[in-house]
Every structure is written in structure tokens, then in C-alpha cells.
C-alpha atoms as a PDB file:
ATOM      1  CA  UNK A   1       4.678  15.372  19.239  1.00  0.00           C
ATOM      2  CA  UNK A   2       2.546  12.676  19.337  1.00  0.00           C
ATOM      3  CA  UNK A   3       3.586   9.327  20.955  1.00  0.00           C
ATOM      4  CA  UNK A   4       4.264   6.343  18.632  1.00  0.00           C
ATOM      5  CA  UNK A   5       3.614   3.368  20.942  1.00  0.00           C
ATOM      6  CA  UNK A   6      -0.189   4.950  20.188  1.00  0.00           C
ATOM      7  CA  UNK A   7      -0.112   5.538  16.311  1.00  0.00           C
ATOM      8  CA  UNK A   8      -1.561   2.210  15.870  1.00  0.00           C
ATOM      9  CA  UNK A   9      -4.860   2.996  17.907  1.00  0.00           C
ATOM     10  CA  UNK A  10      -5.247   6.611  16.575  1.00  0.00           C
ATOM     11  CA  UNK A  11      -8.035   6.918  14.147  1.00  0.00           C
ATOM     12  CA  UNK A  12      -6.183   7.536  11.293  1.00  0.00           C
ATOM     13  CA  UNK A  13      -4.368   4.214  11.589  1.00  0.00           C
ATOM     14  CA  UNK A  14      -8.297   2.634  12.213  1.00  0.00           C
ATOM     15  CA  UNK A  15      -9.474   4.224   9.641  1.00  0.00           C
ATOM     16  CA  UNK A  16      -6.236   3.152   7.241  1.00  0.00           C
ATOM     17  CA  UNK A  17      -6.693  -0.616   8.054  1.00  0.00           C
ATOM     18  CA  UNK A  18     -10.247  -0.371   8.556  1.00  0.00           C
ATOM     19  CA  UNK A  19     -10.426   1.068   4.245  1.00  0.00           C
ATOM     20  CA  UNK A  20      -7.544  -1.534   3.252  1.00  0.00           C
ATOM     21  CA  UNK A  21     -10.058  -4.814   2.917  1.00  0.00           C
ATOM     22  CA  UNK A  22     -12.453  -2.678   1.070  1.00  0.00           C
ATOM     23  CA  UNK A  23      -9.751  -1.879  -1.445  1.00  0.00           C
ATOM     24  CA  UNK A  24      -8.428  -5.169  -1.490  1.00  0.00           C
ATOM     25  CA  UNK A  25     -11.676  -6.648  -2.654  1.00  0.00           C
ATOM     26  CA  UNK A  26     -12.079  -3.833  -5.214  1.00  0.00           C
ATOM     27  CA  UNK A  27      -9.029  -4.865  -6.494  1.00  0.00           C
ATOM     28  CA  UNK A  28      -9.603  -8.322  -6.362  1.00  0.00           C
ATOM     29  CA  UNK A  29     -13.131  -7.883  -8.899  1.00  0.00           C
ATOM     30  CA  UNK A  30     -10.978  -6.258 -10.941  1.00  0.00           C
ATOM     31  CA  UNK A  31      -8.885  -9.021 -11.389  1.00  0.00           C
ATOM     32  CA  UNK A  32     -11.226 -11.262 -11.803  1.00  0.00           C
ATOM     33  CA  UNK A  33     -12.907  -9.267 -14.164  1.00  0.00           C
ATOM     34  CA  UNK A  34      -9.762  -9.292 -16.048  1.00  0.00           C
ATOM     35  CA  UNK A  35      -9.783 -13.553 -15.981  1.00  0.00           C
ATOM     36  CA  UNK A  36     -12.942 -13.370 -17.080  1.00  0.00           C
ATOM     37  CA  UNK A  37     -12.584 -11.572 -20.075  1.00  0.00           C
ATOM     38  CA  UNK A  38      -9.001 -13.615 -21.447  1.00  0.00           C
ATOM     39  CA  UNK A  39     -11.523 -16.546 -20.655  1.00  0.00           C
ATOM     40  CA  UNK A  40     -14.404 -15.370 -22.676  1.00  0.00           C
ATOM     41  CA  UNK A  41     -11.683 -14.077 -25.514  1.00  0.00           C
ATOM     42  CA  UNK A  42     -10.630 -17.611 -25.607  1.00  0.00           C
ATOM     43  CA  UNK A  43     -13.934 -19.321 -25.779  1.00  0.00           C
ATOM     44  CA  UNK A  44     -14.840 -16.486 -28.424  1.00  0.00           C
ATOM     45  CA  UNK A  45     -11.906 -17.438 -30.783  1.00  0.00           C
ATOM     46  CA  UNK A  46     -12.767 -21.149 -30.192  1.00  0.00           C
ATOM     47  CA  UNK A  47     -16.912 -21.145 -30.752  1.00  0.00           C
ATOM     48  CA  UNK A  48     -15.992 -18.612 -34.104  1.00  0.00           C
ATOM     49  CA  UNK A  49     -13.172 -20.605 -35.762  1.00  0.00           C
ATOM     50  CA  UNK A  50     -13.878 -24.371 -34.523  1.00  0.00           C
ATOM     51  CA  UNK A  51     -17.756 -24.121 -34.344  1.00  0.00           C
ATOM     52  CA  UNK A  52     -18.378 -21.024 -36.716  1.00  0.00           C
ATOM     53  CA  UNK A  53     -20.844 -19.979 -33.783  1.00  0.00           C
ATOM     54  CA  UNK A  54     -19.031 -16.776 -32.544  1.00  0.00           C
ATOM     55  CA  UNK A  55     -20.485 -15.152 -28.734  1.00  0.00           C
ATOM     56  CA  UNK A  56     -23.127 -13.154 -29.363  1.00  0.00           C
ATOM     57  CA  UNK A  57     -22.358  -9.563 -28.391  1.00  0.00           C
ATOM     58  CA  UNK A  58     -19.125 -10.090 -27.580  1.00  0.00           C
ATOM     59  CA  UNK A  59     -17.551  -6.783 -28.204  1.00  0.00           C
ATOM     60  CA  UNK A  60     -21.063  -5.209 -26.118  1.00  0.00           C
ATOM     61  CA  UNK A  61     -19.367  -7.526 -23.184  1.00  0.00           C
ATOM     62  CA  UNK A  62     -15.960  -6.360 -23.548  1.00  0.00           C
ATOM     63  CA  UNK A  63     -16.910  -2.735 -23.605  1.00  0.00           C
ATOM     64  CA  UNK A  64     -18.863  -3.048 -20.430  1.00  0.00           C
ATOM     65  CA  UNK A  65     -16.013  -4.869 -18.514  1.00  0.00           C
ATOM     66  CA  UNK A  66     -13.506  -1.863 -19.200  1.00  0.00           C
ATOM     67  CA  UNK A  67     -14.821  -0.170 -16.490  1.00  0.00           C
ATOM     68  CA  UNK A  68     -14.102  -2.676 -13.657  1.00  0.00           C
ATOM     69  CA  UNK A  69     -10.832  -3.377 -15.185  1.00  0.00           C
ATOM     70  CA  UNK A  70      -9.512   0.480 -15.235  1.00  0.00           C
ATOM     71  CA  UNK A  71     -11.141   1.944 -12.271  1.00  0.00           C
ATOM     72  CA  UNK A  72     -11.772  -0.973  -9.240  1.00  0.00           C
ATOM     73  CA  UNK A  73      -8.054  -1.493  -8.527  1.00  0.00           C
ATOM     74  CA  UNK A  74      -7.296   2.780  -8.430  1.00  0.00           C
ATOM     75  CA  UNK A  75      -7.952   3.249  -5.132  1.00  0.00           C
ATOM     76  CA  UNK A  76      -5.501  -0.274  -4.595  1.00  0.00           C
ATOM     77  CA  UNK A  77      -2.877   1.318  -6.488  1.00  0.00           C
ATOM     78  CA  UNK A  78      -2.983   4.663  -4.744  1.00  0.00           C
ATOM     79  CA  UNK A  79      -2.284   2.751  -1.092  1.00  0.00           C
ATOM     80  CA  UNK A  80       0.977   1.172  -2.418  1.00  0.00           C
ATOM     81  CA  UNK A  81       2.230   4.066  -4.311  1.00  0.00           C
ATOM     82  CA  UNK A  82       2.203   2.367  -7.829  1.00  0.00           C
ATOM     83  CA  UNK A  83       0.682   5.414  -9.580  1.00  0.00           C
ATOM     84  CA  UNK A  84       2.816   7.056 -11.978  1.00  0.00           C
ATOM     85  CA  UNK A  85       5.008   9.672  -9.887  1.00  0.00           C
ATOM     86  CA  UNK A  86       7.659  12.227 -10.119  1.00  0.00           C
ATOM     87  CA  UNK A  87      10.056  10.628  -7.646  1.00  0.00           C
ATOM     88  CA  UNK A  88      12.809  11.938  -9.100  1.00  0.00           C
ATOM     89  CA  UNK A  89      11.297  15.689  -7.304  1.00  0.00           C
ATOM     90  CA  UNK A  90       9.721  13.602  -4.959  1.00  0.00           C
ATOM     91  CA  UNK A  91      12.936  10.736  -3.789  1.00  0.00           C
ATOM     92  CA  UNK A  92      15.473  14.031  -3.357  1.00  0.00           C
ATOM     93  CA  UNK A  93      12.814  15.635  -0.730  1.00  0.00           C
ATOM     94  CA  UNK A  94      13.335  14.918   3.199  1.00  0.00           C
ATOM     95  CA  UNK A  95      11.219  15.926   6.080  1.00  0.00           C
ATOM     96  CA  UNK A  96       8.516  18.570   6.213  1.00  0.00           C
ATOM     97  CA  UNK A  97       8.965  19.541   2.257  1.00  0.00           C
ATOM     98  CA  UNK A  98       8.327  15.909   1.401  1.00  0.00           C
ATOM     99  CA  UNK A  99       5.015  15.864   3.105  1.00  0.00           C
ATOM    100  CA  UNK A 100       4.059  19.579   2.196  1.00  0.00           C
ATOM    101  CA  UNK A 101       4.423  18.299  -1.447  1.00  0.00           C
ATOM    102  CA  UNK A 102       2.546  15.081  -0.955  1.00  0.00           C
ATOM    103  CA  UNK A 103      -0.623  16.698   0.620  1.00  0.00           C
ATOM    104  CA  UNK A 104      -0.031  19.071  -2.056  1.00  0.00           C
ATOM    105  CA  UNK A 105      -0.480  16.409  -5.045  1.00  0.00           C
ATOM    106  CA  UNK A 106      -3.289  14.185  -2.744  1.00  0.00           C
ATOM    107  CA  UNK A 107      -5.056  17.723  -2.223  1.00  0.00           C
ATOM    108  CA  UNK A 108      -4.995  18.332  -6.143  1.00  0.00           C
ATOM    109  CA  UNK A 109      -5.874  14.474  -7.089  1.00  0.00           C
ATOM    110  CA  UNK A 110      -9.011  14.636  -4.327  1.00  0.00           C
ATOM    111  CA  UNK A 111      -9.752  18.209  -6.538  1.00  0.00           C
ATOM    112  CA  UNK A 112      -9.215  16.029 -10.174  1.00  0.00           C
ATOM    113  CA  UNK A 113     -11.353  12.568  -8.953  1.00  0.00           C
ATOM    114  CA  UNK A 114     -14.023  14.837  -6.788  1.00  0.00           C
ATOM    115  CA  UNK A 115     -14.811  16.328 -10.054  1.00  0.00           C
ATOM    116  CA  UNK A 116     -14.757  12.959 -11.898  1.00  0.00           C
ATOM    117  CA  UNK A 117     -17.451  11.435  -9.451  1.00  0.00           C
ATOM    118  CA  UNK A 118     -19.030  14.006  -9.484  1.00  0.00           C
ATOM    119  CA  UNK A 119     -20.049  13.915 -13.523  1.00  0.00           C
ATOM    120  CA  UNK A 120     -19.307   9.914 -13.627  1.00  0.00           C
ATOM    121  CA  UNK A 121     -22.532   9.834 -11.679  1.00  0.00           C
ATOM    122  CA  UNK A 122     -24.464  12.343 -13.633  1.00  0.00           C
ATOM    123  CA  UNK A 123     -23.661   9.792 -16.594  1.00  0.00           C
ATOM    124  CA  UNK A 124     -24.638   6.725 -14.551  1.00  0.00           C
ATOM    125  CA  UNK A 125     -28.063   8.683 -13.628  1.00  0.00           C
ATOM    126  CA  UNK A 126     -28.772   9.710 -17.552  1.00  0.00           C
ATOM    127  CA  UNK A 127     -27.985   5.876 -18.531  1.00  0.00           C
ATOM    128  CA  UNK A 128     -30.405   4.884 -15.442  1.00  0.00           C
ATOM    129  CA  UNK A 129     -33.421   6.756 -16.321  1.00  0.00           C
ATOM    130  CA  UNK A 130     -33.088   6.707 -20.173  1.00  0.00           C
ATOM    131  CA  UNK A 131     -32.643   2.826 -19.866  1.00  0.00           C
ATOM    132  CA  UNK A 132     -29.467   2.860 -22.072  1.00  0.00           C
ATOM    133  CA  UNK A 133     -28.152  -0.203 -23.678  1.00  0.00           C
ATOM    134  CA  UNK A 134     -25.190  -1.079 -26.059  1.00  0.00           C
ATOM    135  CA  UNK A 135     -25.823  -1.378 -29.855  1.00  0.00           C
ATOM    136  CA  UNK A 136     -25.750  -4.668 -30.859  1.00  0.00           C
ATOM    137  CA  UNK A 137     -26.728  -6.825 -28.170  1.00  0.00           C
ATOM    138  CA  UNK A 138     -28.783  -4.135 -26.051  1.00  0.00           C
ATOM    139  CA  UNK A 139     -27.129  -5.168 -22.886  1.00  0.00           C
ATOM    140  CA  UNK A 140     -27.989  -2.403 -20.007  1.00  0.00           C
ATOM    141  CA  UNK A 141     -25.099  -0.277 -19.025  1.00  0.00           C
ATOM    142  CA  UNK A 142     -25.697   1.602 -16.460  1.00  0.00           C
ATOM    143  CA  UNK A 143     -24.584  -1.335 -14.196  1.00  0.00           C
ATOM    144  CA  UNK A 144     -21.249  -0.184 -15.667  1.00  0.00           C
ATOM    145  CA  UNK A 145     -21.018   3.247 -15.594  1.00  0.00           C
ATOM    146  CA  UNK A 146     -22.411   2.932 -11.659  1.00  0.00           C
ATOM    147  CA  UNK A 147     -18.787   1.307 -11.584  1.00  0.00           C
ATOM    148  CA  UNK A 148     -17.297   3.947 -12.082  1.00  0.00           C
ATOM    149  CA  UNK A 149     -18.441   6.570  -9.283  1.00  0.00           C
ATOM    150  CA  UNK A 150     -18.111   3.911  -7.341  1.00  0.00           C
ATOM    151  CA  UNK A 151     -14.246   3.378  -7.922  1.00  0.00           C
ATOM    152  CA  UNK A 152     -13.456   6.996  -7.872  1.00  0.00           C
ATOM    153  CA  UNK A 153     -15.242   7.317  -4.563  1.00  0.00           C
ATOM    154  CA  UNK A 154     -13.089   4.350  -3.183  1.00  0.00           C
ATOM    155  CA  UNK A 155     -10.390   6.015  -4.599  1.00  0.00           C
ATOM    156  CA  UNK A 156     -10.943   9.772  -2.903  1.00  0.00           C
ATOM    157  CA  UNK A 157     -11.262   7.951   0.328  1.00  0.00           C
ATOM    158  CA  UNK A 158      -7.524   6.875   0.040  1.00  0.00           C
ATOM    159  CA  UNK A 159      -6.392   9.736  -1.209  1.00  0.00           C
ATOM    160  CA  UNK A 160      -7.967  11.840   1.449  1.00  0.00           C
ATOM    161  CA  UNK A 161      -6.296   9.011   4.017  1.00  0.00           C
ATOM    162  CA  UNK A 162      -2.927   9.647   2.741  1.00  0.00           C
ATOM    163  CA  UNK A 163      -3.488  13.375   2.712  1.00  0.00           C
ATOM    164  CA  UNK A 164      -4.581  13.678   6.502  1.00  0.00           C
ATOM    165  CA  UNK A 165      -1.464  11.643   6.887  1.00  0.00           C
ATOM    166  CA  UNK A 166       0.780  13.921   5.498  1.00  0.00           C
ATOM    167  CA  UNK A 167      -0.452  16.998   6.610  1.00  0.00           C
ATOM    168  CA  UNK A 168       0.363  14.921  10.221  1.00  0.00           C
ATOM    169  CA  UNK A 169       4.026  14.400   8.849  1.00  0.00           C
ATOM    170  CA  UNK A 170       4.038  17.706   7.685  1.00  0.00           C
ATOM    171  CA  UNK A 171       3.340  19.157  11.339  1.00  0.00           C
ATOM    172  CA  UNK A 172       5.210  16.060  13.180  1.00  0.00           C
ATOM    173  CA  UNK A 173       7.957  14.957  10.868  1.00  0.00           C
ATOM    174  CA  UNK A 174       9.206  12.432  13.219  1.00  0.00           C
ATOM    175  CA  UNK A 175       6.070  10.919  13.554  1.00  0.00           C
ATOM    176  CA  UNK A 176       4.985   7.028  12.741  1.00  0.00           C
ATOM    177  CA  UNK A 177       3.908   7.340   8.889  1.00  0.00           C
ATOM    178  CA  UNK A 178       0.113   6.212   8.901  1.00  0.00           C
ATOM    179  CA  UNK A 179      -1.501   6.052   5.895  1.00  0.00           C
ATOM    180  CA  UNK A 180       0.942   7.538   3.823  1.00  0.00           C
ATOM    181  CA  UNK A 181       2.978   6.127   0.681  1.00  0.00           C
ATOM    182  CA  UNK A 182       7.193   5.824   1.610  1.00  0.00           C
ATOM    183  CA  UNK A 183       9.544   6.544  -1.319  1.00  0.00           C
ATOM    184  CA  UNK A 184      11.551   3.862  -1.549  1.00  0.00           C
ATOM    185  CA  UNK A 185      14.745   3.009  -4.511  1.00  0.00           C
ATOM    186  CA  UNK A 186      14.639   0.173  -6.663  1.00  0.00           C
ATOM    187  CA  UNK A 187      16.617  -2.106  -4.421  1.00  0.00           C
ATOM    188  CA  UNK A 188      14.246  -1.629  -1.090  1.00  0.00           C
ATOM    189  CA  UNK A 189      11.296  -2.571  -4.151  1.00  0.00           C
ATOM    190  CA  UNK A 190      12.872  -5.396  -5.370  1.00  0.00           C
ATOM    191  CA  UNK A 191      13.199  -6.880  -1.856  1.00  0.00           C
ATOM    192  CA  UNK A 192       9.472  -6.465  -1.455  1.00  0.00           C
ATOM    193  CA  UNK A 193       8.672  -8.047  -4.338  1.00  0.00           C
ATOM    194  CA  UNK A 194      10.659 -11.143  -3.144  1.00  0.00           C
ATOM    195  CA  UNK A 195       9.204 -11.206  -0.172  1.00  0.00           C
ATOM    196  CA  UNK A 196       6.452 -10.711  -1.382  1.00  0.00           C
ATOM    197  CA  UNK A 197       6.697 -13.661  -3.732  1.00  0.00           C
ATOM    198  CA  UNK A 198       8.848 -15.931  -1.460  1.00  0.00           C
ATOM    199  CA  UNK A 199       7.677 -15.206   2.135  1.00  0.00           C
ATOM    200  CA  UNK A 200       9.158 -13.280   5.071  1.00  0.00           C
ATOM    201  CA  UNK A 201      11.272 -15.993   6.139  1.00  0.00           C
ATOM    202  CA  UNK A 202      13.499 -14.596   3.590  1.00  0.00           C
ATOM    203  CA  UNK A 203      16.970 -14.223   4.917  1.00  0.00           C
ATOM    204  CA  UNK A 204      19.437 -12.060   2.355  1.00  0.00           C
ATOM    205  CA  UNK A 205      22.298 -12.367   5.249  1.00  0.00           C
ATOM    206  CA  UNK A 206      21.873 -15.702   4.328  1.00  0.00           C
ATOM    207  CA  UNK A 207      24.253 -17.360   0.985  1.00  0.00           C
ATOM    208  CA  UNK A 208      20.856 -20.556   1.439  1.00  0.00           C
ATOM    209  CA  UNK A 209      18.336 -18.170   1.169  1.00  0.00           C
ATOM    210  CA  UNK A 210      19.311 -16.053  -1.729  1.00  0.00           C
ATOM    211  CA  UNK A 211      19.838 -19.412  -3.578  1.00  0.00           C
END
């Protein structure tokens, strides 16, 4: 069994923090992709009803930012478990039949997205060479669709991360979880969120915190 006090210099754990800023800036384009487009929406409704001088290829720009919006924050999602998932198979399962199932599904999502990058990219390359634009304003798009191997790539990463860490709960169940998402019920996700919101100083032993 491996010793704990050393979990956080294995490489899995470097390799788990070392990914995290990578996904947190993915994440974070995506997001700001998303501001950008309410902002341009906004502008668009104002220039078209106030000034009767609408953005010109608007829709072409709104198409091409749906791929930053869907895919750059996947991989994000995946680290903090906020994927859809069956925890109601999943929250009943303890010890090695937890982590057999969850290198199961991370072994069968790496299967799904390896497949995805793999033909994502074969449409970026076709786009590339054939110089592909939209239809009304003729705006490139392969910048887009290179988004998109991109973010599934990002994405594998993690999920082949949290599978290597399961397969290592699997065989040492008492192990430190690296890497790996923890099941946890709606009041242990609620607290995060408030601390998440209000700080760590957050005492809820204390009556003049919860207030």
C-alpha cells in the first residue's frame, strides 16, 4: 500500500495539478467567450433597432463562437465531477466496486472523445485546406473547428488522469484519492458552494457565521 505522506509528490498528483491551470484557462476562454457574445447580442439589438445599422454577419459570429462555448470548459467540468452522472448506481457503491466502475465509465468516455478527436480533426483539416468560410459574411472557420480537437484533447487528458487514479483506488482502496472525482450528497455540495462563494473562514459551528 502506498504511503500517503507521499501521494502529493507521486506523479500522478504532479501531473493532476500540473493539467489543472491548463483547464482552468480553457475554461476561463470559454467564459469569456460567453461575455462576449451577450455583449455583441446587446450591441446587435441596439445598432438594428436604435440605429437601423444591424452587425454585419452576426449570426456567421455566433455560429463560430459555439464551439468555444460547448467544448473549452469539458475537460473543467470533468475535474469537478459536474458531468451528468448516474450517482444514484454510482453514490450506493463503496470501495473497490466504486473505482472498478469509475475506470470503467473514464475507460469508455477516453473510447467515445478518442474517436471524436480523432474525426473533429479530420473536419478541421478539410476546412483548412479547402479554405472554408461561413455563408454570409465568409468569415474562415477552421479557426473554430481547430477548437474543437483541441478541447476534446484537453478533455481525454483528464479523463485518462482520473482513470489512472482509479484503477490506483481500485488496487489500493485506502489510498489518498489523486485525481479522481469524490461522490459527495447535496449537503457536502452545498457547503462547497458557500465556501466557495463566502471564503474558508466559514464557520457552520458558528450561529455569526451562518448569519
Amino acid at each position: 500500500m502506498p504511503d500517503d505522506t507521499s501521494a502529493d509528490r507521486s506523479l500522478l498528483a504532479r501531473l493532476h495539478r500540473g493539467f489543472i491551470p491548463i483547464e482552468d484557462l480553457a475554461n476561463l476562454l470559454a467564459a469569456f467567450a460567453i461575455m462576449a457574445l451577450m455583449i455583441l447580442g446587446v450591441l446587435q439589438i441596439v445598432l438594428r433597432t436604435v440605429f437601423n445599422t444591424p452587425i454585419g454577419g452576426y449570426i456567421d459570429l455566433v455560429e463560430l463562437s459555439m464551439a468555444s462555448m460547448a467544448f473549452l470548459g469539458a475537460a473543467y467540468t470533468q475535474r469537478i465531477g459536474s458531468h451528468v452522472r448516474m450517482e444514484l448506481v454510482v453514490g450506493s457503491l463503496r470501495g473497490r466496486a466504486l473505482w472498478l466502475l469509475e475506470a470503467f465509465g473514464a475507460a469508455v468516455a477516453m473510447f467515445i472523445i478518442g474517436v471524436l478527436i480523432y474525426y473533429s480533426y479530420g473536419h478541421f483539416m478539410r476546412a483548412y485546406t479547402l479554405g472554408d468560410t461561413t455563408i454570409d459574411a465568409e468569415y474562415v472557420t477552421w479557426p473554430s473547428k481547430l477548437l474543437v480537437p483541441i478541447a476534446f484533447s484537453i478533455w481525454w487528458i483528464r479523463l485518462a488522469l482520473q482513470f489512472i487514479g482509479a484503477v490506483r483506488l481500485f488496487i489500493y482502496p485506502h489510498a489518498t484519492p489523486i485525481g479522481v472525482v469524490i461522490t459527495k450528497d447535496a449537503a457536502e455540495q452545498a457547503q462547497d458552494e458557500i465556501h466557495e462563494v463566502m471564503g474558508d473562514d466559514v464557520d457552520f459551528s458558528n450561529p455569526e457565521d451562518e448569519s
